[in-house]
N, C-alpha and C. Protein backbone atom coordinates (compact mmCIF):
# COMPACT_ATOMS: atom_id res chain seq x y z
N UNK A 1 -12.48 -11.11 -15.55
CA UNK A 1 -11.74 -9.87 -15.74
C UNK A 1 -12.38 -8.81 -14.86
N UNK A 2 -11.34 -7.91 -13.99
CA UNK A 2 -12.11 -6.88 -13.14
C UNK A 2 -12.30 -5.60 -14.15
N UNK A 3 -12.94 -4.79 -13.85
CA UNK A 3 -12.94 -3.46 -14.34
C UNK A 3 -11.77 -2.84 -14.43
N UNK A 4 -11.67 -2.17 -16.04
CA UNK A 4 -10.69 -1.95 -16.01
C UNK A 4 -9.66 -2.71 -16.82
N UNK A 5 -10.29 -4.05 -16.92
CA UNK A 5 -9.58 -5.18 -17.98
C UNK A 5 -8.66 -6.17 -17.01
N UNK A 6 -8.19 -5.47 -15.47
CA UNK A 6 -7.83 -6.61 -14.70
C UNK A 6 -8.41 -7.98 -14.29
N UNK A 7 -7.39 -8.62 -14.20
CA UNK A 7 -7.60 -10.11 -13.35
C UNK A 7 -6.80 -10.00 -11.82
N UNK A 8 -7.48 -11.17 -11.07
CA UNK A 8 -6.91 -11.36 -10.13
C UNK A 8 -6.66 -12.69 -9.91
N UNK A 9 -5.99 -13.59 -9.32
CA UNK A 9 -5.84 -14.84 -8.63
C UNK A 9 -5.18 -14.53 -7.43
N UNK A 10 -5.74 -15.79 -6.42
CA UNK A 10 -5.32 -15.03 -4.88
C UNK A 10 -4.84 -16.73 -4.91
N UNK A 11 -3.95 -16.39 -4.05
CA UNK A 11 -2.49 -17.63 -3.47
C UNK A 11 -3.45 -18.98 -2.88
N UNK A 12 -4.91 -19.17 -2.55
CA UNK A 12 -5.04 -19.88 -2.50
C UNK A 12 -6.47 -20.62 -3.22
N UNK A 13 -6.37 -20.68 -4.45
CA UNK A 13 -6.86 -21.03 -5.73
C UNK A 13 -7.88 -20.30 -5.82
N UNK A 14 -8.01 -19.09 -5.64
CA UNK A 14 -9.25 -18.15 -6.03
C UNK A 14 -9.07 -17.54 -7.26
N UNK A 15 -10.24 -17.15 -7.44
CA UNK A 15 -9.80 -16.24 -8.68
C UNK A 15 -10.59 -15.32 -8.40
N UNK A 16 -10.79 -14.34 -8.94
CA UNK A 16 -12.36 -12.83 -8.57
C UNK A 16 -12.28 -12.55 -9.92
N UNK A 17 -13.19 -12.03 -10.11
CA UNK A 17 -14.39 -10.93 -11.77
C UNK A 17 -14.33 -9.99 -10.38
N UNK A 18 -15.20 -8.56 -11.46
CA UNK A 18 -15.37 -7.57 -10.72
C UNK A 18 -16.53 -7.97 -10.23
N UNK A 19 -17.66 -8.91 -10.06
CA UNK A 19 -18.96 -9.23 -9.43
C UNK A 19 -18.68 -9.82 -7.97
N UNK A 20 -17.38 -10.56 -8.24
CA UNK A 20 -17.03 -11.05 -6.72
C UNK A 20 -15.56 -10.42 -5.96
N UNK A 21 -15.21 -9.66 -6.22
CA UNK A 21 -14.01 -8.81 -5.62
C UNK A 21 -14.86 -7.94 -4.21
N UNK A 22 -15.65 -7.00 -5.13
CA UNK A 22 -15.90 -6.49 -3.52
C UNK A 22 -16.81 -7.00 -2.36
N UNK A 23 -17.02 -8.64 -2.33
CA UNK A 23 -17.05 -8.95 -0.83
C UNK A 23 -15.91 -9.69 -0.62
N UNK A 24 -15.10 -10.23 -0.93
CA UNK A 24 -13.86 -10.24 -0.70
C UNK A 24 -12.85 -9.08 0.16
N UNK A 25 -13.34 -8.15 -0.79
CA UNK A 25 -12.67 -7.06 0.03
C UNK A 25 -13.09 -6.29 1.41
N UNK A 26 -14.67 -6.59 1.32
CA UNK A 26 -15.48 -6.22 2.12
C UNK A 26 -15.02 -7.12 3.20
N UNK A 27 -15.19 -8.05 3.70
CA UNK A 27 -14.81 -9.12 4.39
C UNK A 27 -13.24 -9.18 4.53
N UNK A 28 -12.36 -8.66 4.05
CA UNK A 28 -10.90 -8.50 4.61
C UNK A 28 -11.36 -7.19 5.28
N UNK A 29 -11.90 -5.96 5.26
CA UNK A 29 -11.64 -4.90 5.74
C UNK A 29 -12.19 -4.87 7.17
N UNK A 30 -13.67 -6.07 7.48
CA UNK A 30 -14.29 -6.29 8.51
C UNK A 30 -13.46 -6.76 9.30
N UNK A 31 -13.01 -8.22 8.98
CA UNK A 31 -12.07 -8.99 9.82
C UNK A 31 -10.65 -7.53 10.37
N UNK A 32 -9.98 -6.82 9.43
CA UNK A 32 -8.92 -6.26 10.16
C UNK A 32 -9.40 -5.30 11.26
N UNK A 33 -10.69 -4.65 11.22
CA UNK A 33 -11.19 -4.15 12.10
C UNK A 33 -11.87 -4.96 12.94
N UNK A 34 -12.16 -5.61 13.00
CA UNK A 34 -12.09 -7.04 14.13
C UNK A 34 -11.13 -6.93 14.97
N UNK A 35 -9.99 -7.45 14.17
CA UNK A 35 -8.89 -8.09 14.87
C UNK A 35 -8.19 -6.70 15.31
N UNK A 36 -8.18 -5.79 14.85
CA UNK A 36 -7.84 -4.10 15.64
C UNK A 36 -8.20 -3.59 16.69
N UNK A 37 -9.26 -4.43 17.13
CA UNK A 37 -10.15 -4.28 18.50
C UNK A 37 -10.29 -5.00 19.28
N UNK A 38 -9.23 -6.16 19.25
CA UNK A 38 -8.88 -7.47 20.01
C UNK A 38 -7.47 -6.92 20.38
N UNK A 39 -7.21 -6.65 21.15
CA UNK A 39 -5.66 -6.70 21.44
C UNK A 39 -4.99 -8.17 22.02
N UNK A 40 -4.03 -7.97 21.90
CA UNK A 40 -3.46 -9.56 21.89
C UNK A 40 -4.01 -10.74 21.05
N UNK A 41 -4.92 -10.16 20.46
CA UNK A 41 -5.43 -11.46 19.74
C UNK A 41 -4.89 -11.20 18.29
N UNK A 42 -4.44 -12.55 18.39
CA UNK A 42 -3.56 -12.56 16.23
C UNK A 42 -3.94 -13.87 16.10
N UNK A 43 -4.13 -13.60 14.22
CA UNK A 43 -4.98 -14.63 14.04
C UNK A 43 -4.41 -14.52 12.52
N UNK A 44 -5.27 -15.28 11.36
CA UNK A 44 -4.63 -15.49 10.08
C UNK A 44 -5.01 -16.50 9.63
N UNK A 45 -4.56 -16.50 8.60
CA UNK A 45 -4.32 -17.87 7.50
C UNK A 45 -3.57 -18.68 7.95
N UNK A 46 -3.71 -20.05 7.77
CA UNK A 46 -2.45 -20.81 8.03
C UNK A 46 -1.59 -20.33 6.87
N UNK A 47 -0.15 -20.69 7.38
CA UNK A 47 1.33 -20.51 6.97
C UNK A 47 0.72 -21.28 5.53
N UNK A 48 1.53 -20.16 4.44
CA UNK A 48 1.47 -20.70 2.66
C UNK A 48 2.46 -21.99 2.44
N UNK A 49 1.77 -22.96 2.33
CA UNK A 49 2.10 -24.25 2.11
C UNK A 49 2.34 -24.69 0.55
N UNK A 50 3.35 -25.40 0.11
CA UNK A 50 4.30 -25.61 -1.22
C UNK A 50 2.93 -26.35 -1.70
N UNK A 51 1.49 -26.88 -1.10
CA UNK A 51 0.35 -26.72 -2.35
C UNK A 51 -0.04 -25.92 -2.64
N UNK A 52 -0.36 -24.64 -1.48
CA UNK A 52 -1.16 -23.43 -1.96
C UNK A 52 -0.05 -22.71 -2.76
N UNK A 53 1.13 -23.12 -2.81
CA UNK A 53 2.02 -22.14 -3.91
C UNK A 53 1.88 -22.90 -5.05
N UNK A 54 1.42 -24.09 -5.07
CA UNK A 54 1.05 -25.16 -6.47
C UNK A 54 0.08 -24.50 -6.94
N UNK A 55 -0.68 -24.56 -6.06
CA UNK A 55 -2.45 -23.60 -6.80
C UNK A 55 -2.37 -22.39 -7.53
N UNK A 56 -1.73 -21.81 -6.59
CA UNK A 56 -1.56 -20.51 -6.74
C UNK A 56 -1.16 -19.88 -8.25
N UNK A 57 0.44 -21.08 -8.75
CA UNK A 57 1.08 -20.56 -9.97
C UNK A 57 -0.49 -21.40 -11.01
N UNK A 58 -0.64 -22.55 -10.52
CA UNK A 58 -1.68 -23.01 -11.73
C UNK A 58 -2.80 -21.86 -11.83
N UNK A 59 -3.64 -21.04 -10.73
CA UNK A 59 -4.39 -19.62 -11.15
C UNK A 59 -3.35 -19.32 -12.19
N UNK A 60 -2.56 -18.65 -12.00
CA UNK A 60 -1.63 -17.49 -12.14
C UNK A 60 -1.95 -18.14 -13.74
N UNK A 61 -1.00 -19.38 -13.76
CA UNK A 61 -1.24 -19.68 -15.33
C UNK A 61 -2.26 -19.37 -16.56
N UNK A 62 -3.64 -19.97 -15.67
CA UNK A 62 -4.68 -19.43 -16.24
C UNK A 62 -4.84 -18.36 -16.47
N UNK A 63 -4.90 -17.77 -15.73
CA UNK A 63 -4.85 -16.03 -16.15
C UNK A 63 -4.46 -15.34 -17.18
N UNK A 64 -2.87 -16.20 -17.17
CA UNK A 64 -2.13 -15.65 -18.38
C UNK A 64 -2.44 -16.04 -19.43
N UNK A 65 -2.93 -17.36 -19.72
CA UNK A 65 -3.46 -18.03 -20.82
C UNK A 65 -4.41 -17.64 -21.52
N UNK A 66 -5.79 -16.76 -20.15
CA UNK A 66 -7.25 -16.24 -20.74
C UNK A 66 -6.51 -15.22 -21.12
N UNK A 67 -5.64 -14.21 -20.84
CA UNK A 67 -5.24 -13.09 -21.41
C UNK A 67 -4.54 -13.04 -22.77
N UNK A 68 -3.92 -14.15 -23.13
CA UNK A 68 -2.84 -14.42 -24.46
C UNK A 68 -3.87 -14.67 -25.47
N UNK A 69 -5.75 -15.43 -25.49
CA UNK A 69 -6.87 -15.53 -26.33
C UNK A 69 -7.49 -13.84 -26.25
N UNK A 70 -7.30 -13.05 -25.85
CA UNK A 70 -7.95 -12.34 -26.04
C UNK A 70 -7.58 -11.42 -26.89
């Protein structure tokens, strides 16, 4: 649970607490300023694939499940 009483699950089977969110976030904000200073250069995730949307709803599930015990 983040601060605040949120959860998160990310599309490809992650999950974050508030102990691991901000290098996550830290590390998306590096990389876009990276890649902001590359011109022509694009880069990414591979394309969301019908497993990582499998993963994804099974997080999601969980989530909802730890939230319905509490």
């Amino acid at each position: 649970m983040l601060q605040g009483g949120g959860y998160r699950a990310a599309p490809r089977r992650q999950s974050f607490d508030f102990a691991s969110i901000g290098n996550t976030l830290a590390t998306r904000a590096i990389m876009e300023d990276l890649r902001a200073g590359m011109d022509g250069v694009r880069g990414g995730p591979a394309p969301f694939s019908k497993a990582d949307r499998s993963n994804f709803l099974q997080a999601l599930d969980q989530v909802l499940v730890g939230m319905e015990r509490r």
